[in-house]
PDB file of N, CA and C in Angstrom:
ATOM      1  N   UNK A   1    -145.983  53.381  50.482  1.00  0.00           N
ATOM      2  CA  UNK A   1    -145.661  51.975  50.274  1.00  0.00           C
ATOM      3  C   UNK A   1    -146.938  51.218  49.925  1.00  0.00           C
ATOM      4  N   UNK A   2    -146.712  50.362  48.838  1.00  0.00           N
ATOM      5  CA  UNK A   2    -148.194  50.007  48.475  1.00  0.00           C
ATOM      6  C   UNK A   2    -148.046  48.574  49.586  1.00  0.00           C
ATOM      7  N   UNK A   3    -149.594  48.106  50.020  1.00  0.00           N
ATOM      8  CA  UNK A   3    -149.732  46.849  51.164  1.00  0.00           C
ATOM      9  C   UNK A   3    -150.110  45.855  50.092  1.00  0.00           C
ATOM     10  N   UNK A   4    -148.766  45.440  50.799  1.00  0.00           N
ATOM     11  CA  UNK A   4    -149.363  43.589  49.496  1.00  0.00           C
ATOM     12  C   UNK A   4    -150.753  42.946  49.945  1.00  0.00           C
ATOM     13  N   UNK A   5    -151.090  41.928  48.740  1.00  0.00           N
ATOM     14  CA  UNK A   5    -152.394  41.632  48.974  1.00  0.00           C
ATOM     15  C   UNK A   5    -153.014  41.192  50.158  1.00  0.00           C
ATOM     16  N   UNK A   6    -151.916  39.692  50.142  1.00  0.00           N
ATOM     17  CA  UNK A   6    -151.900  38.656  51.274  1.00  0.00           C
ATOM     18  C   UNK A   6    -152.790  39.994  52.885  1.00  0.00           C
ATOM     19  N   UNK A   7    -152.125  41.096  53.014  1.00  0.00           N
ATOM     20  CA  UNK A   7    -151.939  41.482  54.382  1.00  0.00           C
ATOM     21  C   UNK A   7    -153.190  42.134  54.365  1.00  0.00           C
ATOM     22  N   UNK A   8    -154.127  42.714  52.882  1.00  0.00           N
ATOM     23  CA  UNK A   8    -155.526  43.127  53.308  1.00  0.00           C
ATOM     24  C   UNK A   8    -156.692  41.979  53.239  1.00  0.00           C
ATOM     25  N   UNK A   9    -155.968  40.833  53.006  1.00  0.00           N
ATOM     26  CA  UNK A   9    -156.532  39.793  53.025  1.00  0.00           C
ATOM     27  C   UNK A   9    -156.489  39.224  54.175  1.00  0.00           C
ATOM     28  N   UNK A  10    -155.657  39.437  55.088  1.00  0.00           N
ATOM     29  CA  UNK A  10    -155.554  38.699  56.388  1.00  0.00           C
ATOM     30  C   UNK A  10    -156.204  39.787  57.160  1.00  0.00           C
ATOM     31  N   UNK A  11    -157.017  40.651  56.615  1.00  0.00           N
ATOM     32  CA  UNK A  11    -157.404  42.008  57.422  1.00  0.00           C
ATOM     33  C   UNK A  11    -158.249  41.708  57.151  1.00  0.00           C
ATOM     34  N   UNK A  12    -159.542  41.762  55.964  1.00  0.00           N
ATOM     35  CA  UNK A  12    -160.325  41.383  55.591  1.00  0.00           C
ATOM     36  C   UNK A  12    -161.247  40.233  56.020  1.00  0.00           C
ATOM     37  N   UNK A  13    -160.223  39.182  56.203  1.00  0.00           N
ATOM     38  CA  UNK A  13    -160.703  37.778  56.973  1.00  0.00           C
ATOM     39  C   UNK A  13    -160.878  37.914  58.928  1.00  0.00           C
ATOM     40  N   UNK A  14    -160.441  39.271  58.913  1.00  0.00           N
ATOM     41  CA  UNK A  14    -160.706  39.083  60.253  1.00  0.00           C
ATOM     42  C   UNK A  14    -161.402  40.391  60.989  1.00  0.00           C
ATOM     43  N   UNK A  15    -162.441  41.037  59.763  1.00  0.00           N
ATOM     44  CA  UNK A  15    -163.286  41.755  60.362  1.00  0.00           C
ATOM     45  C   UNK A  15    -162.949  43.010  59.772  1.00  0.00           C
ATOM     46  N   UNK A  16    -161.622  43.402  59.456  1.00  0.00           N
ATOM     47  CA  UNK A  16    -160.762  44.542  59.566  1.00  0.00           C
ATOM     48  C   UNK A  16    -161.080  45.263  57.894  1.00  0.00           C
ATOM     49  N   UNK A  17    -160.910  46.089  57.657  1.00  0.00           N
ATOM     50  CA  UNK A  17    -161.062  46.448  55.848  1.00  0.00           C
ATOM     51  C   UNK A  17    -159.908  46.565  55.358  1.00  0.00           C
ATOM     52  N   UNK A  18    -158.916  47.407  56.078  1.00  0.00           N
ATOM     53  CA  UNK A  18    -157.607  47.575  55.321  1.00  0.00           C
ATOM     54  C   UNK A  18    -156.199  47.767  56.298  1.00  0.00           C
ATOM     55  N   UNK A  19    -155.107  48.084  55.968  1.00  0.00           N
ATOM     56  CA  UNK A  19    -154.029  48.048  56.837  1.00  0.00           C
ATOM     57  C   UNK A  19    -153.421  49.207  56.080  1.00  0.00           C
ATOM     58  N   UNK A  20    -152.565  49.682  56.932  1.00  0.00           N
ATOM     59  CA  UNK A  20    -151.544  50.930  56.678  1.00  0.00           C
ATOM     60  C   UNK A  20    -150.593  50.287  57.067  1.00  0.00           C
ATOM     61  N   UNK A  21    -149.135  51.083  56.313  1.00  0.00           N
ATOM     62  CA  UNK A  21    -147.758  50.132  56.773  1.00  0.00           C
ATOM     63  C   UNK A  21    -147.302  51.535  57.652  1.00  0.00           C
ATOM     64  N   UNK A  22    -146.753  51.172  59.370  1.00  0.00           N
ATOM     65  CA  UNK A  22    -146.706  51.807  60.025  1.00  0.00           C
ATOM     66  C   UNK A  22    -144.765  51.977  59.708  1.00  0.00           C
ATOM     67  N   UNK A  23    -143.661  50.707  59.207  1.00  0.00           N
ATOM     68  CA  UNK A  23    -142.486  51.404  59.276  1.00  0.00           C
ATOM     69  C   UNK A  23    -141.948  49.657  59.944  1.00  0.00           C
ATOM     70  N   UNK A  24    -140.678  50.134  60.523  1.00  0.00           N
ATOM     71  CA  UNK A  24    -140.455  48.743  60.403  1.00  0.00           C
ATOM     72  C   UNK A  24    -139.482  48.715  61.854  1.00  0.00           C
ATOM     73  N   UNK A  25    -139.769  47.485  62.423  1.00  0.00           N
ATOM     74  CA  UNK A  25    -139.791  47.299  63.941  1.00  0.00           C
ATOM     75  C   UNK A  25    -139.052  45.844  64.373  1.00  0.00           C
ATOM     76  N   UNK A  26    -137.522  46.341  64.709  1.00  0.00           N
ATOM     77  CA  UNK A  26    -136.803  44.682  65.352  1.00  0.00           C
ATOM     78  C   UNK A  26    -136.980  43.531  64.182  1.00  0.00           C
ATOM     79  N   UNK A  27    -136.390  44.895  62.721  1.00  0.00           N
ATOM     80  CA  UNK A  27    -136.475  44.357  61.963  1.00  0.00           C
ATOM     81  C   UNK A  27    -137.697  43.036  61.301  1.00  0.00           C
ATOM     82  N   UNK A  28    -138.778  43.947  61.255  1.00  0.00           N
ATOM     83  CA  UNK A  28    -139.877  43.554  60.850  1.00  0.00           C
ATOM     84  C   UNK A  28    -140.857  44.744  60.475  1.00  0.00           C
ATOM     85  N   UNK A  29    -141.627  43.919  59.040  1.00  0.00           N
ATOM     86  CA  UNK A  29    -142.860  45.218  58.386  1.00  0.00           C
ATOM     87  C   UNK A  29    -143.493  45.373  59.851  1.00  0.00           C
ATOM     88  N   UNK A  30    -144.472  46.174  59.825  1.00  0.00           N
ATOM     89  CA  UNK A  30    -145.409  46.316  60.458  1.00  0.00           C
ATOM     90  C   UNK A  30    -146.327  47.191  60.140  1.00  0.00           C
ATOM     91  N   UNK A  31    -147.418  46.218  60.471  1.00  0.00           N
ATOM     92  CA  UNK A  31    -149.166  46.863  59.586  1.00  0.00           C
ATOM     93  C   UNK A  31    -150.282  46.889  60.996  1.00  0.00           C
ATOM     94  N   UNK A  32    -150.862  48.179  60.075  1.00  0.00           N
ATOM     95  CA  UNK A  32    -151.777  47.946  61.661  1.00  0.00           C
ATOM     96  C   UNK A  32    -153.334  48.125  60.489  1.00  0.00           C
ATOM     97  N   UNK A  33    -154.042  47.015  61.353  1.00  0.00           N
ATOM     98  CA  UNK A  33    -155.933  46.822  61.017  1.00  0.00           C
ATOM     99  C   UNK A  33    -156.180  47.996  60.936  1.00  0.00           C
ATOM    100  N   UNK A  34    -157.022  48.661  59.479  1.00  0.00           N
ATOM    101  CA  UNK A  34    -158.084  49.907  60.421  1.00  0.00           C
ATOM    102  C   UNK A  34    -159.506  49.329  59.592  1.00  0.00           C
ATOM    103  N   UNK A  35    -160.499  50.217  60.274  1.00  0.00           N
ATOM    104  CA  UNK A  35    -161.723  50.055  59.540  1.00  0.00           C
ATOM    105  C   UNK A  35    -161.923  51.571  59.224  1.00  0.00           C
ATOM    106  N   UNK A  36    -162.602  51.268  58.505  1.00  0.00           N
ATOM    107  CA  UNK A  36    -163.012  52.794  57.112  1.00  0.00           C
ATOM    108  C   UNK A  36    -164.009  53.626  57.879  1.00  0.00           C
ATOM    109  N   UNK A  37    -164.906  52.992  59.156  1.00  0.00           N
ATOM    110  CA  UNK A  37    -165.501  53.567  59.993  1.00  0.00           C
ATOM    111  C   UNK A  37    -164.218  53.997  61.412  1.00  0.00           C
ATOM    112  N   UNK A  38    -163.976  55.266  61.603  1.00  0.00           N
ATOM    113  CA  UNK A  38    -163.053  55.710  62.518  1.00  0.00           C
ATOM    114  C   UNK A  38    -163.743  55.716  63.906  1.00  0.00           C
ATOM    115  N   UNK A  39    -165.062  55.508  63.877  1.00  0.00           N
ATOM    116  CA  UNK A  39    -166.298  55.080  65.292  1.00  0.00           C
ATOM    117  C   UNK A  39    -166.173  53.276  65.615  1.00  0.00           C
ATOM    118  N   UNK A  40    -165.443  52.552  64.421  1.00  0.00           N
ATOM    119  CA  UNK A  40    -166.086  51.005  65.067  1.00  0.00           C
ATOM    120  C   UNK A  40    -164.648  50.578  66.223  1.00  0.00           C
ATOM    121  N   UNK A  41    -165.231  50.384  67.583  1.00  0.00           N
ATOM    122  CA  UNK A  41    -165.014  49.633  68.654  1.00  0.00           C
ATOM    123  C   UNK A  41    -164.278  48.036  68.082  1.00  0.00           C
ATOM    124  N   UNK A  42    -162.759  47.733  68.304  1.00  0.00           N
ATOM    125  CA  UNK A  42    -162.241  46.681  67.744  1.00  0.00           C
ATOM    126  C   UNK A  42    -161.820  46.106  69.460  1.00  0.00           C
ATOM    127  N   UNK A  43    -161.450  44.702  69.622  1.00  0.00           N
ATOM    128  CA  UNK A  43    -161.119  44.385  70.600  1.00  0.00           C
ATOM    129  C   UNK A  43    -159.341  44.823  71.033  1.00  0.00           C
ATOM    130  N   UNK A  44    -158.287  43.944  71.326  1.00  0.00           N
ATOM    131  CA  UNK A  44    -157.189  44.511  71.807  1.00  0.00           C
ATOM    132  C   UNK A  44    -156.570  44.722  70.993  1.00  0.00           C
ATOM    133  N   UNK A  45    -155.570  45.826  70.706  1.00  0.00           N
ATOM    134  CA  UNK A  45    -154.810  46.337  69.896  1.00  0.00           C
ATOM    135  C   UNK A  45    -153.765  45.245  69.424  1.00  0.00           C
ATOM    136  N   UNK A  46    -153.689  45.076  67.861  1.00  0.00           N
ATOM    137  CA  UNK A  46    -152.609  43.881  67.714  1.00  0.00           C
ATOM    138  C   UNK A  46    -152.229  44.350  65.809  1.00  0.00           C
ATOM    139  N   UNK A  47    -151.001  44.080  65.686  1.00  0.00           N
ATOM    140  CA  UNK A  47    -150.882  43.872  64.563  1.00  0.00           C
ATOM    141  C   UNK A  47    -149.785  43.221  63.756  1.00  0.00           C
ATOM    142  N   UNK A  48    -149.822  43.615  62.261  1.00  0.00           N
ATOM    143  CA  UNK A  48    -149.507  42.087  62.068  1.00  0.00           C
ATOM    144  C   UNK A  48    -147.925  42.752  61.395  1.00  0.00           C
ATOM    145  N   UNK A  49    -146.969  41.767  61.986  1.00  0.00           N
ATOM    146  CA  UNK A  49    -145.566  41.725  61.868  1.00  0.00           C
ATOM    147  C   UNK A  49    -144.949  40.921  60.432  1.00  0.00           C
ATOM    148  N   UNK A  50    -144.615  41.033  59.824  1.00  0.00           N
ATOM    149  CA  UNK A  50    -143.571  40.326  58.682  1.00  0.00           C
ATOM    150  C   UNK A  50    -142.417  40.596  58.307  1.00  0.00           C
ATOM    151  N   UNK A  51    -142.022  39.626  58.189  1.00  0.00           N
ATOM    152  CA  UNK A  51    -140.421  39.605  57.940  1.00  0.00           C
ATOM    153  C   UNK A  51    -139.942  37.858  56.978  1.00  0.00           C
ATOM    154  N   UNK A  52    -139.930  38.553  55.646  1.00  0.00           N
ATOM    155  CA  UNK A  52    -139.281  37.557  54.698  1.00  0.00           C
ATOM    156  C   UNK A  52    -140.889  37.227  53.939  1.00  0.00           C
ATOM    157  N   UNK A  53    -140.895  35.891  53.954  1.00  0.00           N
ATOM    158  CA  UNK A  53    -142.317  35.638  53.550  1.00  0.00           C
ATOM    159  C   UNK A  53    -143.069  35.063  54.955  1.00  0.00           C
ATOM    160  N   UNK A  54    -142.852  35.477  55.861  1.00  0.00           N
ATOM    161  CA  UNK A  54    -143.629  34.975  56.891  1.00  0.00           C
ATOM    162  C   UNK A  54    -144.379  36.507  57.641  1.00  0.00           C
ATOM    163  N   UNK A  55    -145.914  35.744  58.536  1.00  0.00           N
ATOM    164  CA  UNK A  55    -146.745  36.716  59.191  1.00  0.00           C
ATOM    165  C   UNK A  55    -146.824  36.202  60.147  1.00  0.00           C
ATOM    166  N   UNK A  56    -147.300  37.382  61.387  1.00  0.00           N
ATOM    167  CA  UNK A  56    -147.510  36.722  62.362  1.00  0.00           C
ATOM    168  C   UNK A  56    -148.550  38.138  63.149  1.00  0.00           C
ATOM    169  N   UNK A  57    -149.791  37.997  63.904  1.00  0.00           N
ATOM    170  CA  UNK A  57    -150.295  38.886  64.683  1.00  0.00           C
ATOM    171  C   UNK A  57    -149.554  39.404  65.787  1.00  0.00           C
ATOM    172  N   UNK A  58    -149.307  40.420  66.678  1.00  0.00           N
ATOM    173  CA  UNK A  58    -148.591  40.546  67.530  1.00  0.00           C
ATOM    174  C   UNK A  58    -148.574  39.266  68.665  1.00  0.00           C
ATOM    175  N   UNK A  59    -147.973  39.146  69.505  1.00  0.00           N
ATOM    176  CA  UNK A  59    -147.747  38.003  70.064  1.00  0.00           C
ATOM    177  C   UNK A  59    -148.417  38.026  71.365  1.00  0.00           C
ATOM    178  N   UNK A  60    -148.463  39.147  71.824  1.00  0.00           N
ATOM    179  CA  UNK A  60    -149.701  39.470  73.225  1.00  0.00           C
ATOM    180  C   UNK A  60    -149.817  40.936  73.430  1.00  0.00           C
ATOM    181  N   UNK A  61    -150.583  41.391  74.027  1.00  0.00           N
ATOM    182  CA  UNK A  61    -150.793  43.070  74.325  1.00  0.00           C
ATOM    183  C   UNK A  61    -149.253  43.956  74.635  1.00  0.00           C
ATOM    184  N   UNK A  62    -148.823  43.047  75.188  1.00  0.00           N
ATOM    185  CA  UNK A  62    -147.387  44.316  75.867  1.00  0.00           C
ATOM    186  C   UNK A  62    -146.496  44.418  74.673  1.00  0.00           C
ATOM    187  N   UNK A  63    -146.425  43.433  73.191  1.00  0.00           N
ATOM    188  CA  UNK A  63    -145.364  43.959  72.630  1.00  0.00           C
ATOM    189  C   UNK A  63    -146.568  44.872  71.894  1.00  0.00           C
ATOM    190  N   UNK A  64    -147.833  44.910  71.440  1.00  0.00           N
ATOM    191  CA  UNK A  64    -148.024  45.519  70.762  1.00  0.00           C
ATOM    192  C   UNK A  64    -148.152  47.032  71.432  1.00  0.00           C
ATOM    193  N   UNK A  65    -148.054  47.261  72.860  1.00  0.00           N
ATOM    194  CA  UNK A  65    -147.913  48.242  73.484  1.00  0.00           C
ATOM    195  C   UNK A  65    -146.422  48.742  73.415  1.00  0.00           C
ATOM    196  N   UNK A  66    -145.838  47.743  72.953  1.00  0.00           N
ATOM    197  CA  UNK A  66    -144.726  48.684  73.046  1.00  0.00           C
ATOM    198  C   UNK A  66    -144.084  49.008  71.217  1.00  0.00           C
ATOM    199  N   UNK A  67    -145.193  48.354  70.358  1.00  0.00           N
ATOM    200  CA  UNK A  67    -145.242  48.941  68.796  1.00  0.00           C
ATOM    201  C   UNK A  67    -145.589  50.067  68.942  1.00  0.00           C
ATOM    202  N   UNK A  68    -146.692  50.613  69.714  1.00  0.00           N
ATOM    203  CA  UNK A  68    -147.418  51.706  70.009  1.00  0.00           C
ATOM    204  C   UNK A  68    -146.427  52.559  70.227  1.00  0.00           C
ATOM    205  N   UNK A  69    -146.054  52.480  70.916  1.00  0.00           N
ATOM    206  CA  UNK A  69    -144.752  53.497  71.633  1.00  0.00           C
ATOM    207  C   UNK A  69    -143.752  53.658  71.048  1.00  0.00           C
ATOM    208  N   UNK A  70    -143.094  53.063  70.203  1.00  0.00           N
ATOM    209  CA  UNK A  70    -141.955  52.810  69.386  1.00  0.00           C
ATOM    210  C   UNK A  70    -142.685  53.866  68.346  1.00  0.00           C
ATOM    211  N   UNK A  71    -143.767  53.576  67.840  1.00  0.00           N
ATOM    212  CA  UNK A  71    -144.347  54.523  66.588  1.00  0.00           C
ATOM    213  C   UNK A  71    -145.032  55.732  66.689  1.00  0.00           C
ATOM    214  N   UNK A  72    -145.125  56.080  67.959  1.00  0.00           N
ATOM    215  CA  UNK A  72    -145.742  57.423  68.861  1.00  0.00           C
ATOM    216  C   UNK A  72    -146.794  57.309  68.513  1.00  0.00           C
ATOM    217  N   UNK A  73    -147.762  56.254  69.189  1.00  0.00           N
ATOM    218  CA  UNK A  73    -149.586  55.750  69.052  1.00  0.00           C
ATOM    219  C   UNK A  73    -150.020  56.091  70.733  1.00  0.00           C
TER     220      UNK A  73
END
């Protein structure tokens, strides 16, 4: 699946280099940050949800713990 712009741009702006599309969750995309270095230390696991033309970062640690789990992370 190719990652629309907007979403390596909202990756980009926040430290991150690129996103992978992990599949789709309670009916929503879902992309997760990586950096091109598989060694760099990022703070709490979060990523970014869309559905329609809207984005949003995960909403606090436990749902993105439970993206994790839903996607076998």
């Amino acid at each position: 699946m190719e990652i629309p712009t907007y979403i390596t741009e909202v990756c980009q702006q926040m430290g991150y280099d690129y996103a992978i599309y992990l599949g789709e969750y309670k009916g929503e995309d879902v992309y997760s940050p990586m950096f091109n270095d598989p060694n760099t230390i990022a703070g709490r696991t979060c990523f970014i949800h869309v559905k329609g033309n809207s984005w949003r970062w995960s909403k606090n640690h436990d749902e993105a713990i439970k993206v994790m789990d839903y996607f076998g992370w």
